[in-house]
PDB file of N, CA and C in Angstrom:
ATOM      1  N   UNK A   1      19.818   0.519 -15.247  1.00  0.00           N
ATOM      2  CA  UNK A   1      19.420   1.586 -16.151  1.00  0.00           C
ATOM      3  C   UNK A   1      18.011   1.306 -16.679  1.00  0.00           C
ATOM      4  N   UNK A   2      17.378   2.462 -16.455  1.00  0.00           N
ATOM      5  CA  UNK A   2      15.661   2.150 -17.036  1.00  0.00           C
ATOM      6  C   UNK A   2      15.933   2.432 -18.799  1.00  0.00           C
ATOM      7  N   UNK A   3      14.871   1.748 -19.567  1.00  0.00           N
ATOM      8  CA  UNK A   3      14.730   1.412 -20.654  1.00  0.00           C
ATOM      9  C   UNK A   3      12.765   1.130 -20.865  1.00  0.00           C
ATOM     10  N   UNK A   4      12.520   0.918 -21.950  1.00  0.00           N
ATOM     11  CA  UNK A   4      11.143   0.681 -22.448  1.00  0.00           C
ATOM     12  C   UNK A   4      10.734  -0.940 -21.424  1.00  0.00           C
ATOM     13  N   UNK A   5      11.610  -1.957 -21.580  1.00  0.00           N
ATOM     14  CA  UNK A   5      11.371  -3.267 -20.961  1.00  0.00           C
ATOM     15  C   UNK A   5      11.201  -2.977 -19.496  1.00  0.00           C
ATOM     16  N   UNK A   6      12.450  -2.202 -18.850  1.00  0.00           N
ATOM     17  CA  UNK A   6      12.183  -2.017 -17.673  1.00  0.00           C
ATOM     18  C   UNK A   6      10.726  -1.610 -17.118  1.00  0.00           C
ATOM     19  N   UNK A   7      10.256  -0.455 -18.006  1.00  0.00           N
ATOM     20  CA  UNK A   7       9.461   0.067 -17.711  1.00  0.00           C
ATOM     21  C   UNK A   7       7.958  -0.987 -17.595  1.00  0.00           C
ATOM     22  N   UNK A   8       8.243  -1.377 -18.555  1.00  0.00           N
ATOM     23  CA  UNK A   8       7.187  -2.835 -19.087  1.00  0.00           C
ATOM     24  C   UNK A   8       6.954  -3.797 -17.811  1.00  0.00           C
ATOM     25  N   UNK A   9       8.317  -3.956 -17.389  1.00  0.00           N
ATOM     26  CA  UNK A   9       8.277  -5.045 -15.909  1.00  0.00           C
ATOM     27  C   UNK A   9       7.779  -4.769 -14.674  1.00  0.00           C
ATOM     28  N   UNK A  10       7.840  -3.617 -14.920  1.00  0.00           N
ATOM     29  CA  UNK A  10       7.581  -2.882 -13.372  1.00  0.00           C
ATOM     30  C   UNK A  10       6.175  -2.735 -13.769  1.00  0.00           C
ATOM     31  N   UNK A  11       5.934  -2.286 -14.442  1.00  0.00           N
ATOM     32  CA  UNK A  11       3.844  -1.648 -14.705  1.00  0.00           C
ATOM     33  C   UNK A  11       3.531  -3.407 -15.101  1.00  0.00           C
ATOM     34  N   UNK A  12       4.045  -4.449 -15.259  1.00  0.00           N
ATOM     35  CA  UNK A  12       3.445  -5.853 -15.321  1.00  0.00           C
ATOM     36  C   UNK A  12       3.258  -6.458 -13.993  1.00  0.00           C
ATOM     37  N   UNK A  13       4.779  -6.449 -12.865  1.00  0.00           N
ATOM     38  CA  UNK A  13       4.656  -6.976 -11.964  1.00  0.00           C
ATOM     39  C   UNK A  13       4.228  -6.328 -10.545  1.00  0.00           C
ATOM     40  N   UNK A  14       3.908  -4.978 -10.689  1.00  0.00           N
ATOM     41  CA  UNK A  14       3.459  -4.546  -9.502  1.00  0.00           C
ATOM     42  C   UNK A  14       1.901  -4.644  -9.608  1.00  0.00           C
ATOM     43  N   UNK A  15       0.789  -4.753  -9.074  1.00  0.00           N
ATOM     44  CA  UNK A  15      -0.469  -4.330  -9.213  1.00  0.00           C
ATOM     45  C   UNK A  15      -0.787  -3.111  -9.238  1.00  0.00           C
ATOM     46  N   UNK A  16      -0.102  -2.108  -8.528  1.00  0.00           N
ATOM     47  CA  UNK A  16      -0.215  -0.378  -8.437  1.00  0.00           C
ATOM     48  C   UNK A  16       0.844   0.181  -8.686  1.00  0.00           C
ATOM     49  N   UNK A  17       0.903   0.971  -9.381  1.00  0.00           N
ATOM     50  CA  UNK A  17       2.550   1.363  -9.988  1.00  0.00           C
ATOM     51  C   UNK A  17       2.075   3.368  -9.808  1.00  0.00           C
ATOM     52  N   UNK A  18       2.800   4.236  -9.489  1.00  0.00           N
ATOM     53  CA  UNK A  18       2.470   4.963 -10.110  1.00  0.00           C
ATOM     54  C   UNK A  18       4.097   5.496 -10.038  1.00  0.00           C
ATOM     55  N   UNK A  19       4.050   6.502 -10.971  1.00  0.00           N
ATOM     56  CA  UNK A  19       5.044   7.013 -11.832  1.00  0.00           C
ATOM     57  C   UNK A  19       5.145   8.221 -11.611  1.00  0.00           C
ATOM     58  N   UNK A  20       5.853   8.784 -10.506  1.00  0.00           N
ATOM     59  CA  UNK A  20       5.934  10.676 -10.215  1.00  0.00           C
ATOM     60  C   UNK A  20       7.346  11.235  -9.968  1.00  0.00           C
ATOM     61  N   UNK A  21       7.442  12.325  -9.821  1.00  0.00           N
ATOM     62  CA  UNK A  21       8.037  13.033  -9.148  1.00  0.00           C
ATOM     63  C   UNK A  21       8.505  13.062  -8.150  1.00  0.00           C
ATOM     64  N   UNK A  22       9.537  12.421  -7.205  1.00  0.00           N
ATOM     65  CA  UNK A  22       9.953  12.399  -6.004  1.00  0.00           C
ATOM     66  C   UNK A  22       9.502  10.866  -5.434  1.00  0.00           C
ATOM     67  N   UNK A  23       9.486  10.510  -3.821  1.00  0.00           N
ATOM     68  CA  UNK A  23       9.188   9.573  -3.626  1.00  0.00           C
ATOM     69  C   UNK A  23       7.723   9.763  -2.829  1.00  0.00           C
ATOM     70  N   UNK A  24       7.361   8.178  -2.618  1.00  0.00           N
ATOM     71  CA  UNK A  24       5.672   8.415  -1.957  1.00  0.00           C
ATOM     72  C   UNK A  24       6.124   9.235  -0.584  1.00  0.00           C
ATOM     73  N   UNK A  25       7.286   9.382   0.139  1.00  0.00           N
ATOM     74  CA  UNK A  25       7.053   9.821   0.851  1.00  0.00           C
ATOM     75  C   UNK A  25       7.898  11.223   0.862  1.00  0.00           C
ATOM     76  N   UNK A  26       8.539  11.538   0.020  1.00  0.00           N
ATOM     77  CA  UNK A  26       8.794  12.951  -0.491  1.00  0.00           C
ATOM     78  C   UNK A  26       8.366  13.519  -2.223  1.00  0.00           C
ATOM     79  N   UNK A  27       7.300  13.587  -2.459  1.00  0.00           N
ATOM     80  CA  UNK A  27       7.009  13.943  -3.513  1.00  0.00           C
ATOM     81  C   UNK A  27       7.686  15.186  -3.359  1.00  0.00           C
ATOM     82  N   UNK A  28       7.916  15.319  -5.275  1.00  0.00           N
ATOM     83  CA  UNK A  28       8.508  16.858  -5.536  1.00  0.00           C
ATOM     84  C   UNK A  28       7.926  17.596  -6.413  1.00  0.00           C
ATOM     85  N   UNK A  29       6.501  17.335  -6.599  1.00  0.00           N
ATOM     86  CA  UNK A  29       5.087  18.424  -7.346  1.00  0.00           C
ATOM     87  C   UNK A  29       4.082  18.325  -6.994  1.00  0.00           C
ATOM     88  N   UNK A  30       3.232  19.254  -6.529  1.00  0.00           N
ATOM     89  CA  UNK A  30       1.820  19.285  -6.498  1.00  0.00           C
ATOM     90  C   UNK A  30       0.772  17.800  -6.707  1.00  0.00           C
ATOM     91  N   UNK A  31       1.495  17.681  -8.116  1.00  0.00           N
ATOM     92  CA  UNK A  31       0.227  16.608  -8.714  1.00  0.00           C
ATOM     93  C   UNK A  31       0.814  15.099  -8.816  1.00  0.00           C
ATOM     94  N   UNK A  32       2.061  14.927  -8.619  1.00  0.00           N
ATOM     95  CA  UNK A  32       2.278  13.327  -7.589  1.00  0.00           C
ATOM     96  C   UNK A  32       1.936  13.698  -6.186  1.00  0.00           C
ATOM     97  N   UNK A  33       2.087  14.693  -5.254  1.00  0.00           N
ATOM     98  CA  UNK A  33       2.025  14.709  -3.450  1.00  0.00           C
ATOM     99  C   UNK A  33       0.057  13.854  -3.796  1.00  0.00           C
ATOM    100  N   UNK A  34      -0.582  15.109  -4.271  1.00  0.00           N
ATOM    101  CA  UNK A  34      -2.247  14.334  -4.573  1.00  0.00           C
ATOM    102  C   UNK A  34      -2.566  13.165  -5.358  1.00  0.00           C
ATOM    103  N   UNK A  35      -1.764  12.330  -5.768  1.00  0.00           N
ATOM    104  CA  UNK A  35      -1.798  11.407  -6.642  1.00  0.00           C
ATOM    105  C   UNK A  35      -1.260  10.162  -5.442  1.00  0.00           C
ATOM    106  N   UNK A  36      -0.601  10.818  -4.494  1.00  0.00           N
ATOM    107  CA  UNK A  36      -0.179   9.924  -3.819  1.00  0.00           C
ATOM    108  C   UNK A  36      -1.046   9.810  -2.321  1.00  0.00           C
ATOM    109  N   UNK A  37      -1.501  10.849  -2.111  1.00  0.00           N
ATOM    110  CA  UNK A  37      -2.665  11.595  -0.881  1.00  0.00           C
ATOM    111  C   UNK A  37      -3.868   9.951  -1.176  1.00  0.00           C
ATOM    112  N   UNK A  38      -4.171  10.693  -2.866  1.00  0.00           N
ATOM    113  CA  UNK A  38      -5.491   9.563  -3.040  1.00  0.00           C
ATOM    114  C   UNK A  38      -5.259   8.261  -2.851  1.00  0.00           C
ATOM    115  N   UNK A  39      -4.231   7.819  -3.464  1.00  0.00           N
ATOM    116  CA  UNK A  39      -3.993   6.195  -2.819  1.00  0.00           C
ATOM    117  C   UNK A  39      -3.691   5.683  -2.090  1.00  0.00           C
ATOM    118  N   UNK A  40      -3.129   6.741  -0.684  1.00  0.00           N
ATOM    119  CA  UNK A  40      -3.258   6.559   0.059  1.00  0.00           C
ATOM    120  C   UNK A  40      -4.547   6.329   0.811  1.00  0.00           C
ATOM    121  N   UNK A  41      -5.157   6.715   0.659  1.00  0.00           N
ATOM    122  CA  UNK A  41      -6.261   6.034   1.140  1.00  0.00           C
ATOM    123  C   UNK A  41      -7.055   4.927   0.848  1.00  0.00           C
ATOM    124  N   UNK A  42      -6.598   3.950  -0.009  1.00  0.00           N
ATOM    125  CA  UNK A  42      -6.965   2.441  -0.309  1.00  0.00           C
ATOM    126  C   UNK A  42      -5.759   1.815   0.206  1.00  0.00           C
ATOM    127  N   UNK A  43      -4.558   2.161   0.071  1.00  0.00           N
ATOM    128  CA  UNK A  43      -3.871   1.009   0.246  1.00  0.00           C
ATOM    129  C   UNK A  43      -2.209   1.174   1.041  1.00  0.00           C
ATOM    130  N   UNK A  44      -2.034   0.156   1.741  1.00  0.00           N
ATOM    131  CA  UNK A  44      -0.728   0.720   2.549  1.00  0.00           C
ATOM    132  C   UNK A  44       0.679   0.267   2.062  1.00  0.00           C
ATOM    133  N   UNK A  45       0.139  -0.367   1.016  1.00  0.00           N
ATOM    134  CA  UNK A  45       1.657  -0.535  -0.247  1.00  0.00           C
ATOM    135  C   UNK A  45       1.662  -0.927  -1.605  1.00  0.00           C
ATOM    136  N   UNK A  46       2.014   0.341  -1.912  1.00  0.00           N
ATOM    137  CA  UNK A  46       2.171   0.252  -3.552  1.00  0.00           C
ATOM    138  C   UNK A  46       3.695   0.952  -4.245  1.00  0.00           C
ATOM    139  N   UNK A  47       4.005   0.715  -5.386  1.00  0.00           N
ATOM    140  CA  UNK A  47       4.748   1.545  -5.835  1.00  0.00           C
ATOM    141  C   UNK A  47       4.942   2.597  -6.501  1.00  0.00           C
ATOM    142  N   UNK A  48       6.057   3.634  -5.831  1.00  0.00           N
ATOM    143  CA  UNK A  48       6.425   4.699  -6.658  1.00  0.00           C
ATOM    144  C   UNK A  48       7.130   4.595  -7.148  1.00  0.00           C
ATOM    145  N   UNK A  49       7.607   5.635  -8.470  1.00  0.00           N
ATOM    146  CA  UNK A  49       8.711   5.423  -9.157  1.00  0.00           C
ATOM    147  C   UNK A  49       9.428   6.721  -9.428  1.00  0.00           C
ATOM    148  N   UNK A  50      10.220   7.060  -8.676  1.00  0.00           N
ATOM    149  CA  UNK A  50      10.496   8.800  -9.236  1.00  0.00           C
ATOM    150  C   UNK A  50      11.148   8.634 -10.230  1.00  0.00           C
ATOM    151  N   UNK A  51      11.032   9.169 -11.184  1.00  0.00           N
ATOM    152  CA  UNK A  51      10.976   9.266 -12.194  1.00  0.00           C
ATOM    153  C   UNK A  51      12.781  10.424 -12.346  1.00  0.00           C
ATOM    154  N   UNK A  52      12.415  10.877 -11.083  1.00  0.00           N
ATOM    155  CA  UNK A  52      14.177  11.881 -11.390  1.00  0.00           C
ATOM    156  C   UNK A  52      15.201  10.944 -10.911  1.00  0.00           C
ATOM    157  N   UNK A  53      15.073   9.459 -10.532  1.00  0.00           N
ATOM    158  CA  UNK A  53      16.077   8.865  -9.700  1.00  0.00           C
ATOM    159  C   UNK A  53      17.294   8.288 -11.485  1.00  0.00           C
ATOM    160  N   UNK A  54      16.612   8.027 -12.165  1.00  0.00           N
ATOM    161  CA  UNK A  54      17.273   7.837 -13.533  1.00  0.00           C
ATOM    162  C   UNK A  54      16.359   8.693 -15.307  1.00  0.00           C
ATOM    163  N   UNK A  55      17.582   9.317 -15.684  1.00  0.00           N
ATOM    164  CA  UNK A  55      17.084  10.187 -16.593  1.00  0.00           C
ATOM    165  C   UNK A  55      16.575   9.514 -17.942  1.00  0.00           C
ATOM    166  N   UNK A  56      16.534   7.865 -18.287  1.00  0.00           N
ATOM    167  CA  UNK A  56      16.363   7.620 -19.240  1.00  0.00           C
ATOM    168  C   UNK A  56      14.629   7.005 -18.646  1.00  0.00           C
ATOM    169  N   UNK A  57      14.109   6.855 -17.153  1.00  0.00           N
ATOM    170  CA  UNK A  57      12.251   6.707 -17.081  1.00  0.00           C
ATOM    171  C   UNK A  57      11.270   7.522 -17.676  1.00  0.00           C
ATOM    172  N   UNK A  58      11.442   8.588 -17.476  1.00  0.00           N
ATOM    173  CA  UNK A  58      10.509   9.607 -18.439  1.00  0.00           C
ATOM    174  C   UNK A  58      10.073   8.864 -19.722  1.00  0.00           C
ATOM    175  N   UNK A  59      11.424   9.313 -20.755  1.00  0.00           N
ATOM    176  CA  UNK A  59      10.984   9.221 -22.156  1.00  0.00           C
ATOM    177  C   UNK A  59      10.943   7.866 -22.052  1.00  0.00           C
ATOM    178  N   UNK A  60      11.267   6.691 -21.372  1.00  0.00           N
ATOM    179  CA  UNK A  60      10.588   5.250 -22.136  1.00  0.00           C
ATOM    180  C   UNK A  60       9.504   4.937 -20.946  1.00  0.00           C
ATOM    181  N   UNK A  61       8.975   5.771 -20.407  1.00  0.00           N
ATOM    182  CA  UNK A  61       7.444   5.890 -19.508  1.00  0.00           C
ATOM    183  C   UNK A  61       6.657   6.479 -20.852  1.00  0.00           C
ATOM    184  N   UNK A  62       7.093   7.241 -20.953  1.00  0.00           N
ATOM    185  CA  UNK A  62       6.294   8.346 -22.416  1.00  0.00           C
ATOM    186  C   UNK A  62       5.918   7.143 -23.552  1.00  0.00           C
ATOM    187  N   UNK A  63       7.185   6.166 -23.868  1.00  0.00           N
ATOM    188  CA  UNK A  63       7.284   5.616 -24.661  1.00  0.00           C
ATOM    189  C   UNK A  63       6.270   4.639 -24.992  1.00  0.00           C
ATOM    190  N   UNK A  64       5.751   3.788 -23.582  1.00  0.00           N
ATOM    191  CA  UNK A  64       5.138   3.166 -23.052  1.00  0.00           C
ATOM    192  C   UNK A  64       4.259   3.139 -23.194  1.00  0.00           C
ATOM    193  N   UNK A  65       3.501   4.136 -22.596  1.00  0.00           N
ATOM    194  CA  UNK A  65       2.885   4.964 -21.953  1.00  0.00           C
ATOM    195  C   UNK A  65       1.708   5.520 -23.053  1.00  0.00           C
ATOM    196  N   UNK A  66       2.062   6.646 -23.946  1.00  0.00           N
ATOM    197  CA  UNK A  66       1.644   7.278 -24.939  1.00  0.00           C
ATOM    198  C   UNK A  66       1.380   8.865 -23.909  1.00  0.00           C
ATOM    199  N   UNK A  67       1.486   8.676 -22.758  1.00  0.00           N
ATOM    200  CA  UNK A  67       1.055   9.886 -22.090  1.00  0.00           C
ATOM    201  C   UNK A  67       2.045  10.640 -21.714  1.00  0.00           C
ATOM    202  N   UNK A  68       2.083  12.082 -22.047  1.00  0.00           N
ATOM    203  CA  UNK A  68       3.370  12.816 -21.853  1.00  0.00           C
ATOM    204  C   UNK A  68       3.748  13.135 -20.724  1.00  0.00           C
ATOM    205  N   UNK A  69       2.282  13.161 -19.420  1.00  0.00           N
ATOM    206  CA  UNK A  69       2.795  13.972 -17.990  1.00  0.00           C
ATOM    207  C   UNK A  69       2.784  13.047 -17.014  1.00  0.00           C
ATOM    208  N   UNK A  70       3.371  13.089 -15.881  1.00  0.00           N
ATOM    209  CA  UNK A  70       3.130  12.822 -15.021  1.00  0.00           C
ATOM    210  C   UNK A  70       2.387  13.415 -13.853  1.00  0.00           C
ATOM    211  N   UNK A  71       2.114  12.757 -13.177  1.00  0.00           N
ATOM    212  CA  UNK A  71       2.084  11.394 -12.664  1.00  0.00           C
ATOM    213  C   UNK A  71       1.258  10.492 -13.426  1.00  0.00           C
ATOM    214  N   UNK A  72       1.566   9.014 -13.402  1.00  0.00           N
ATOM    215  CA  UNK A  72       0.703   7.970 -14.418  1.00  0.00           C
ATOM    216  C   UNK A  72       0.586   7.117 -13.010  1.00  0.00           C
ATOM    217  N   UNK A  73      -0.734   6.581 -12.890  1.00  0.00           N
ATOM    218  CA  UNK A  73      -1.313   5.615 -12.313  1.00  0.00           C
ATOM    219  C   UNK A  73      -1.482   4.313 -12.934  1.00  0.00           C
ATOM    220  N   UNK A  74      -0.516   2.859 -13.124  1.00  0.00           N
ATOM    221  CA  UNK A  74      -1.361   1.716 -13.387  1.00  0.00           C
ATOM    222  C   UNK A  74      -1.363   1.008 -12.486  1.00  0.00           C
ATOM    223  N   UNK A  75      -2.754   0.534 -12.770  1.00  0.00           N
ATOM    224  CA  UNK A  75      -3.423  -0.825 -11.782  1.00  0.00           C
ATOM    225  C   UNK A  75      -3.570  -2.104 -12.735  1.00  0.00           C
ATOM    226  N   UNK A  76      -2.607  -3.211 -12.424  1.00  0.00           N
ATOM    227  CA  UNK A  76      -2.782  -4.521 -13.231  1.00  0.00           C
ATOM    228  C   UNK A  76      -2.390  -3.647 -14.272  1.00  0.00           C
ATOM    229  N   UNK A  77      -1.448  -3.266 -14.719  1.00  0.00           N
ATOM    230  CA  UNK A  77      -0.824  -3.288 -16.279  1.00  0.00           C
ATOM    231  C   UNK A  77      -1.468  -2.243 -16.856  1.00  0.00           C
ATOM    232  N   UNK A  78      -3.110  -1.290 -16.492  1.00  0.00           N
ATOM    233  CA  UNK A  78      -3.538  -0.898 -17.246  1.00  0.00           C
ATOM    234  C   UNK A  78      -3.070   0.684 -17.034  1.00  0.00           C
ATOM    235  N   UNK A  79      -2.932   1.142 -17.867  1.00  0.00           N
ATOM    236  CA  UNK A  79      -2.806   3.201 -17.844  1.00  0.00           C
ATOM    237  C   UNK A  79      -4.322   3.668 -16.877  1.00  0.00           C
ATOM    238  N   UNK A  80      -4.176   4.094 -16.024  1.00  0.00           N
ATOM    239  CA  UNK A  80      -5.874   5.091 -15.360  1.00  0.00           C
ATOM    240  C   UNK A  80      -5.839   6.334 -15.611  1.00  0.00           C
ATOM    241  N   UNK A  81      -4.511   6.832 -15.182  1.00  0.00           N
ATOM    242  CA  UNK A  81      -3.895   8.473 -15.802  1.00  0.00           C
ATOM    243  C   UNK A  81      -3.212   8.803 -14.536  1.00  0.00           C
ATOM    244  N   UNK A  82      -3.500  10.442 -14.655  1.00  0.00           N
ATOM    245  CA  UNK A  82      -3.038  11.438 -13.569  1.00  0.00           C
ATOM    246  C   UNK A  82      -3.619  11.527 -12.412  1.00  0.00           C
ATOM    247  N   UNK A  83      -3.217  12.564 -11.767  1.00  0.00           N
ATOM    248  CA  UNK A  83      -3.796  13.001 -10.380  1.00  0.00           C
ATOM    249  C   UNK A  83      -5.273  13.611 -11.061  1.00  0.00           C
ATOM    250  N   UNK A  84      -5.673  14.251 -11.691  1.00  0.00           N
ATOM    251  CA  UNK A  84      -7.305  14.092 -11.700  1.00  0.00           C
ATOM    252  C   UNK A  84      -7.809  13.587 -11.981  1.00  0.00           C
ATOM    253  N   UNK A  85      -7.302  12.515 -12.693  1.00  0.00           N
ATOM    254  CA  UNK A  85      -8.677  11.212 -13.101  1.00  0.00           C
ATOM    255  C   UNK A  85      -8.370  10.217 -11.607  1.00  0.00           C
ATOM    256  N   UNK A  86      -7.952  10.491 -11.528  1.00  0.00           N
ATOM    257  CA  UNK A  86      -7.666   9.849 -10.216  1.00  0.00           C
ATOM    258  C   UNK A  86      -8.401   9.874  -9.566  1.00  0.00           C
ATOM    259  N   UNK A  87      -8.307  11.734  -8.578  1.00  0.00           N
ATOM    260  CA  UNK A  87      -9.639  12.344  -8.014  1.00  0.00           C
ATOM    261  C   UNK A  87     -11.075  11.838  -8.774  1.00  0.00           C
ATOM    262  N   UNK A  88     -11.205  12.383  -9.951  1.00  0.00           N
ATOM    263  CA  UNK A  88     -12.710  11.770 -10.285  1.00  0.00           C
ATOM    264  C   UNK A  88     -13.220  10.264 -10.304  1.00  0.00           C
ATOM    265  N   UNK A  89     -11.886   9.397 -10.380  1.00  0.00           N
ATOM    266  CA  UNK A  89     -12.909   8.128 -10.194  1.00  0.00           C
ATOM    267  C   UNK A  89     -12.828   7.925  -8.636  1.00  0.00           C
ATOM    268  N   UNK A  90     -12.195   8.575  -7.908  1.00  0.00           N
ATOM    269  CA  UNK A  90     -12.219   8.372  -6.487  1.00  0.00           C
ATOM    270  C   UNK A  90     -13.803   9.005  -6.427  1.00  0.00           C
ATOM    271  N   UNK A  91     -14.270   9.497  -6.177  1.00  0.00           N
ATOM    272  CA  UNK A  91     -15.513  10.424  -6.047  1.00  0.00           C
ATOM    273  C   UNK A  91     -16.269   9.732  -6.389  1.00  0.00           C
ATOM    274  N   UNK A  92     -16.632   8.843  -7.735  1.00  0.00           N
ATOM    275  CA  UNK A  92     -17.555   8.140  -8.603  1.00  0.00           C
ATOM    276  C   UNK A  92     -17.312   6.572  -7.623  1.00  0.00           C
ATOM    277  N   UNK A  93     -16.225   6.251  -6.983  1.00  0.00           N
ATOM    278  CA  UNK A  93     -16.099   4.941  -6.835  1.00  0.00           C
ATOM    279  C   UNK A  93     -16.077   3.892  -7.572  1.00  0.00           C
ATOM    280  N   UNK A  94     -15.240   4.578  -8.673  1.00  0.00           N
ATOM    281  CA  UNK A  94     -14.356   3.831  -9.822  1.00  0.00           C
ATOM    282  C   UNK A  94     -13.008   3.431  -8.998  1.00  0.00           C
ATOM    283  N   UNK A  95     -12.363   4.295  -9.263  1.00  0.00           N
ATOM    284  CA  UNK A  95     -10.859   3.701  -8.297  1.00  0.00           C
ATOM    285  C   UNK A  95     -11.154   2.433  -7.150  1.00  0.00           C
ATOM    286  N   UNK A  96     -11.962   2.668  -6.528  1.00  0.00           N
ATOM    287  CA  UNK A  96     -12.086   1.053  -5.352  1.00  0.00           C
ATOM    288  C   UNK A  96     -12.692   0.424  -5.802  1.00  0.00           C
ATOM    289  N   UNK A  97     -13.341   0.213  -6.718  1.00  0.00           N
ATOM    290  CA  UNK A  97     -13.616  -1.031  -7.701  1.00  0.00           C
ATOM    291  C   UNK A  97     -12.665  -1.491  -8.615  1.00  0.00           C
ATOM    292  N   UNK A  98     -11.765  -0.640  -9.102  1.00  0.00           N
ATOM    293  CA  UNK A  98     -10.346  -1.192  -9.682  1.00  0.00           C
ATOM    294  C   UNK A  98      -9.936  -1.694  -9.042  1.00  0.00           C
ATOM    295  N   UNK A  99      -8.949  -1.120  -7.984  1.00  0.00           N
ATOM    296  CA  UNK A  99      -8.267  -1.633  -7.052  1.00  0.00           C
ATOM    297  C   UNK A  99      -9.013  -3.089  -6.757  1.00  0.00           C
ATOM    298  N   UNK A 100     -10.384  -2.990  -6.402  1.00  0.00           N
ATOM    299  CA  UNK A 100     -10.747  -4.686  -6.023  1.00  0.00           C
ATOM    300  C   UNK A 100     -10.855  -5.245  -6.982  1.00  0.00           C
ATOM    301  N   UNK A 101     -11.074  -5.032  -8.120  1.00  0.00           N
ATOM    302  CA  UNK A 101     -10.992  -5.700  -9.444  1.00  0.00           C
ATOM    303  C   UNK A 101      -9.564  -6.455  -9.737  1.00  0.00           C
ATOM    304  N   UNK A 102      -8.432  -5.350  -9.237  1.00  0.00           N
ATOM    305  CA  UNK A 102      -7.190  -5.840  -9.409  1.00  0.00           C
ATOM    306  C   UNK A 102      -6.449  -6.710  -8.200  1.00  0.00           C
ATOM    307  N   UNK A 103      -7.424  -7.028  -7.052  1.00  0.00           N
ATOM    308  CA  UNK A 103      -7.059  -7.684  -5.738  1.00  0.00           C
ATOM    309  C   UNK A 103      -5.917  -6.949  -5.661  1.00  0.00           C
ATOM    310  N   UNK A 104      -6.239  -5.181  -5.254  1.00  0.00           N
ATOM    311  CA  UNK A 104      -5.204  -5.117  -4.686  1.00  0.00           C
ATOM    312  C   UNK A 104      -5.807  -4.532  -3.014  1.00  0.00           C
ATOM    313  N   UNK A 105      -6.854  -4.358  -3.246  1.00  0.00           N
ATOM    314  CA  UNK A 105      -7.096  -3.760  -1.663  1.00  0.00           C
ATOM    315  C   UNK A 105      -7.567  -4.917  -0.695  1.00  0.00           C
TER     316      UNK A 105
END
């Protein structure tokens, strides 16, 4: 059963976590499928977390978190956001300097 700790362990021990809707390889909204499009293209394993597989991830992601929507992107523990900050630091070449910042690519 997910809880606030759970949530804590998973965004501590993965390096790329993100937090959506469905799975990386069946997303079930718009803005995890592109959230998952973009990281796909740095890296060939990270984690998803659907978020509909247990009803108590949301609110202690939220909890966590401070951010109400999904999809949430962390790299090394930190919050980056959604599917458009996503896109924009992809563009700027922020995102692949995280990612190498966080040895994950």
């Amino acid at each position: 059963m997910w809880n606030q700790d759970k949530v804590k362990e998973v965004i501590q021990s993965d390096k790329v976590v993100i937090f959506g809707k469905g799975s990386r390889f069946e997303p079930m909204c718009g803005f995890t499928a592109k959230a998952i499009r973009i990281m796909d293209q740095y890296l060939a394993d990270y984690t998803v977390v659907n978020i509909f597989d247990d009803e108590n991830i949301r609110p202690s992601l939220v909890a966590v978190s401070g951010w109400p929507t999904t999809p949430q992107l962390f790299i090394n523990g930190e919050l980056i956001g959604g599917s458009d900050i996503m896109e924009e630091l992809a563009k700027t070449g922020e995102l692949k300097n995280k990612l190498t910042a966080a040895k994950a690519l």
